[in-house]
C-alpha atoms as a PDB file:
ATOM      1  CA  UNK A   1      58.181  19.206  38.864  1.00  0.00           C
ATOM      2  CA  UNK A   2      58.849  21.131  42.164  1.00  0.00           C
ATOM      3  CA  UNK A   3      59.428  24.646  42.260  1.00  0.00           C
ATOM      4  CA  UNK A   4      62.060  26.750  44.144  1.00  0.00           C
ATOM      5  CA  UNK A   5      61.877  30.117  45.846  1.00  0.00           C
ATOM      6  CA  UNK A   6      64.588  31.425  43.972  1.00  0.00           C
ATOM      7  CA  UNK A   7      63.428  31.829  40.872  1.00  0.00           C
ATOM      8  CA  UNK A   8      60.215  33.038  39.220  1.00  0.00           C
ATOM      9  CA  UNK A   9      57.980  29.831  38.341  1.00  0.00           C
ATOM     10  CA  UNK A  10      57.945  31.165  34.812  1.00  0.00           C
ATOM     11  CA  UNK A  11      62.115  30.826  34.473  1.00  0.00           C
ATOM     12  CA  UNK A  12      61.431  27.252  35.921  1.00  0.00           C
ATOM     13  CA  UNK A  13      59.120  26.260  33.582  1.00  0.00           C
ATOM     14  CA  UNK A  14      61.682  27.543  30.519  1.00  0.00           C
ATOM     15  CA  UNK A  15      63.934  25.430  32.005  1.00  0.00           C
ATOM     16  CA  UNK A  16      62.164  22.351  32.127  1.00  0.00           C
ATOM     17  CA  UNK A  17      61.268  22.755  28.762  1.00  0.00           C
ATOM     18  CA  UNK A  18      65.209  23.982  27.704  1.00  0.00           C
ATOM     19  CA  UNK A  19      66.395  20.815  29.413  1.00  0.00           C
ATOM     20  CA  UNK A  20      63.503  18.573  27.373  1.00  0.00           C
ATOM     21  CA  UNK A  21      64.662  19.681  24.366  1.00  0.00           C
ATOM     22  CA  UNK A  22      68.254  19.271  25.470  1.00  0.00           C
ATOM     23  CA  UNK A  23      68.222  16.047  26.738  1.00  0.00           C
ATOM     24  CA  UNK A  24      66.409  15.185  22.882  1.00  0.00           C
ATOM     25  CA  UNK A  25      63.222  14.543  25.112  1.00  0.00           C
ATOM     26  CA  UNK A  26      61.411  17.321  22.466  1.00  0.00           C
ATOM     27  CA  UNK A  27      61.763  17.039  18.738  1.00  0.00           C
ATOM     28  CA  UNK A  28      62.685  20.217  16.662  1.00  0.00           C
ATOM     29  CA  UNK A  29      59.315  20.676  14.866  1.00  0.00           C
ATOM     30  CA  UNK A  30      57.546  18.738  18.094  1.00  0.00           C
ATOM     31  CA  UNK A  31      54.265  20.253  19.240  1.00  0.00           C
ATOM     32  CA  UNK A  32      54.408  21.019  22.744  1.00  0.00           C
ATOM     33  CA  UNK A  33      51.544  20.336  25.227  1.00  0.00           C
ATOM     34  CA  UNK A  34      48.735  23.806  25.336  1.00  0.00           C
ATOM     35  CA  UNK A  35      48.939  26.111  27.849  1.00  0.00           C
ATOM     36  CA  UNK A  36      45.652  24.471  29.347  1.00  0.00           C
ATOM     37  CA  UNK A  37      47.629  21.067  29.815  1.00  0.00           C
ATOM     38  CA  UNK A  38      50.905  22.103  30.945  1.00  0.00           C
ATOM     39  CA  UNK A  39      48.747  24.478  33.856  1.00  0.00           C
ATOM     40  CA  UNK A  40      47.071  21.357  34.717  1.00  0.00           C
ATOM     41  CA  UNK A  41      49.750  19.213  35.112  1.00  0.00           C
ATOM     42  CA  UNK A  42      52.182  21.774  37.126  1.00  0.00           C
ATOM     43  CA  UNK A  43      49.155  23.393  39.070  1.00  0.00           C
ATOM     44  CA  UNK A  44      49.977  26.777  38.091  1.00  0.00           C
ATOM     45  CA  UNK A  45      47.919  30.033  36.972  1.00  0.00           C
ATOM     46  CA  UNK A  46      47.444  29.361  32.982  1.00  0.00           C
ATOM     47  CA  UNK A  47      48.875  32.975  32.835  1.00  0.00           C
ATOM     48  CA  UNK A  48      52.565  32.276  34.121  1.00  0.00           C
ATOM     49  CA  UNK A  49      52.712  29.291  31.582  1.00  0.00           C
ATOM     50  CA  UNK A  50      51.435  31.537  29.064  1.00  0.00           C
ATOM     51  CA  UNK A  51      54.672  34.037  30.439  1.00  0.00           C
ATOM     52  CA  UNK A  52      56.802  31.190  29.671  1.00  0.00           C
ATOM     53  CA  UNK A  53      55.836  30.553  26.124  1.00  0.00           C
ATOM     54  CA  UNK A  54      55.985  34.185  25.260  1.00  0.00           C
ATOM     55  CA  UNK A  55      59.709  33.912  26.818  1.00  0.00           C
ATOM     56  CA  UNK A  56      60.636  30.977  24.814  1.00  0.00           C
ATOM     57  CA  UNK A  57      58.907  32.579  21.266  1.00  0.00           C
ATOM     58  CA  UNK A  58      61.273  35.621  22.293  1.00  0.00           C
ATOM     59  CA  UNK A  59      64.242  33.279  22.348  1.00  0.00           C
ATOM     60  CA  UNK A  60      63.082  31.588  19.530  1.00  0.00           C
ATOM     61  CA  UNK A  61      63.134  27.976  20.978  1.00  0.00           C
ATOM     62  CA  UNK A  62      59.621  27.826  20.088  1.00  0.00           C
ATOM     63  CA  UNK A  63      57.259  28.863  17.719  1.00  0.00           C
ATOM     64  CA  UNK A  64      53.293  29.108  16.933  1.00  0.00           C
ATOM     65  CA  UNK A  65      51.045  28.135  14.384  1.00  0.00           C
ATOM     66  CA  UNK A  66      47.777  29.537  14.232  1.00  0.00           C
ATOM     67  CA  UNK A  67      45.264  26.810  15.523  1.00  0.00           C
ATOM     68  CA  UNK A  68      47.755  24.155  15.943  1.00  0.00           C
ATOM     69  CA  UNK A  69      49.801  25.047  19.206  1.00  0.00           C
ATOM     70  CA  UNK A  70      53.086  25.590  20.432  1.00  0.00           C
ATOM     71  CA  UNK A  71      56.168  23.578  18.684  1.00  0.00           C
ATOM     72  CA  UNK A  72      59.798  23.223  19.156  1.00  0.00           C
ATOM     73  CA  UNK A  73      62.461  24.938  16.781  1.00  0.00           C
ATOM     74  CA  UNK A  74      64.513  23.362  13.863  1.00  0.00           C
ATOM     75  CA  UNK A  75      66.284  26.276  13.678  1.00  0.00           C
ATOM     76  CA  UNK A  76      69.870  24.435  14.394  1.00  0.00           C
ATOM     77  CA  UNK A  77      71.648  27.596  15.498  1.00  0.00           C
ATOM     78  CA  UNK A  78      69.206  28.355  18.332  1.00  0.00           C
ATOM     79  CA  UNK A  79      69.107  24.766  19.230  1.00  0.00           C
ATOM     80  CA  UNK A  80      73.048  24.803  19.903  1.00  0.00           C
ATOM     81  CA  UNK A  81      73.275  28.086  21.843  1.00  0.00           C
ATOM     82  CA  UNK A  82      70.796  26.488  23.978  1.00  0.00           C
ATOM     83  CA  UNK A  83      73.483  23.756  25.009  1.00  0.00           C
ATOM     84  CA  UNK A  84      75.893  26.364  25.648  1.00  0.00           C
ATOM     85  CA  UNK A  85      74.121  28.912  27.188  1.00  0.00           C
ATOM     86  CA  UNK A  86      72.933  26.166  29.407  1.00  0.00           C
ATOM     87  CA  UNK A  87      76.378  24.629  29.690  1.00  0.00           C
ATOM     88  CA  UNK A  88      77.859  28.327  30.688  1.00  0.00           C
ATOM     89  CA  UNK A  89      74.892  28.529  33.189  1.00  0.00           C
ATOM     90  CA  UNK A  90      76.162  24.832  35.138  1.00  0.00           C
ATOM     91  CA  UNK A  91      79.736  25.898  34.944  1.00  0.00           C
ATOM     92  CA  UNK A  92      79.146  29.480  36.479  1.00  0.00           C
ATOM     93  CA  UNK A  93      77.040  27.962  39.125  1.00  0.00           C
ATOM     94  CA  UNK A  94      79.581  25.410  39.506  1.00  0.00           C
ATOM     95  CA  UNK A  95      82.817  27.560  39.649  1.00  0.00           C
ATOM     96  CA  UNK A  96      80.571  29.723  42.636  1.00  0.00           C
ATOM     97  CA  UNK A  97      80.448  26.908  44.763  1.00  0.00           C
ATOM     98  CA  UNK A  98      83.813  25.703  44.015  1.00  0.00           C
ATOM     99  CA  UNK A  99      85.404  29.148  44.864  1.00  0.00           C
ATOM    100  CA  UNK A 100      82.784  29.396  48.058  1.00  0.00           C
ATOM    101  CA  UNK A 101      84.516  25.968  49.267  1.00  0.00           C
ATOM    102  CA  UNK A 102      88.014  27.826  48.897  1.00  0.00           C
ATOM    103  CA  UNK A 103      89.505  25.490  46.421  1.00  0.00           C
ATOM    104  CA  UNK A 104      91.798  26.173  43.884  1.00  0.00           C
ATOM    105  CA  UNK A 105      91.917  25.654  40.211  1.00  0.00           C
ATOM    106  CA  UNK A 106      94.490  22.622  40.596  1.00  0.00           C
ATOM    107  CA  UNK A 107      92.391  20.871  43.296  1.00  0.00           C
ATOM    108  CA  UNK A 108      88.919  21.806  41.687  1.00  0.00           C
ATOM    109  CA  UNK A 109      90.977  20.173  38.216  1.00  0.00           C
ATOM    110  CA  UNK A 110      92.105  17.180  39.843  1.00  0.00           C
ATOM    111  CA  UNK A 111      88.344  16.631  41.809  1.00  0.00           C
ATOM    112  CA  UNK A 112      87.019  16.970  38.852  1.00  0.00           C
ATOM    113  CA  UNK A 113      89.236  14.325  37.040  1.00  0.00           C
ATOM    114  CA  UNK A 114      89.009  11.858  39.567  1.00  0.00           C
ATOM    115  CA  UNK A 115      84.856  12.062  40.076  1.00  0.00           C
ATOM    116  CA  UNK A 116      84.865  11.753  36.186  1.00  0.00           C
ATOM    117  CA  UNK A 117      86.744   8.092  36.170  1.00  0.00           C
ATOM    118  CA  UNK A 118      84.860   6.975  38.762  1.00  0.00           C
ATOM    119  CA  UNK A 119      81.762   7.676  36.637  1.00  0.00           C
ATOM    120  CA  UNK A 120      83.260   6.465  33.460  1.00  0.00           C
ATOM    121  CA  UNK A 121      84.269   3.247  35.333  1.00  0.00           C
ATOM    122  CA  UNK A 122      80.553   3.112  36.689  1.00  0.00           C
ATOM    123  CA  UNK A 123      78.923   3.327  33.472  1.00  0.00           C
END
């Protein structure tokens, strides 16, 4: 994982664990690596991992057992808000750059239309 300036390391590391469990990589009911572990790996301060849990209890995406660690949600509610709060997130971003390139809703439509047949016809 590399890190941006533009965000706190702690939001990045929420995200990489939001898009895990998006992309079905994490389990609801999964037990996520320690804090110890996930440090390690990234090469952060235990602390802003620890920042990021906290976050993610708050959100409810993941919860603790006493002893046993950190594990994903089967709450199915919180699970899909995550998809759309993270869809809503790409689209904002996207519409931002679209409307920074000074392209319309029609043109942005019809980009849009033709990049997805060209995937579809990839795949």
């Amino acid at each position: 994982m590399e890190f941006n300036d533009f965000q706190p390391i702690y939001v990045q590391i929420m995200d990489y664990f939001k898009y895990k469990i998006i992309r079905g990589e994490l389990k609801p009911n999964e037990k996520i690596p320690s804090v110890r572990d996930v440090s390690s790996v990234l090469k952060v301060n235990p602390n802003t991992v620890q920042r990021s849990f906290q976050e993610l209890k708050n959100e409810g995406i993941i919860y603790s057992q006493r002893g046993l660690g950190n594990f994903i949600t089967s709450d199915e509610k919180i699970l899909k808000e995550l998809n759309v709060v993270k869809g809503r997130e790409i689209i904002s971003n996207f519409y931002n750059e679209i409307k920074s390139l000074g392209l319309n809703k029609e043109e942005c439509f019809n980009l849009l239309e033709e990049e997805w047949q060209a995937h579809e016809q990839s795949n």
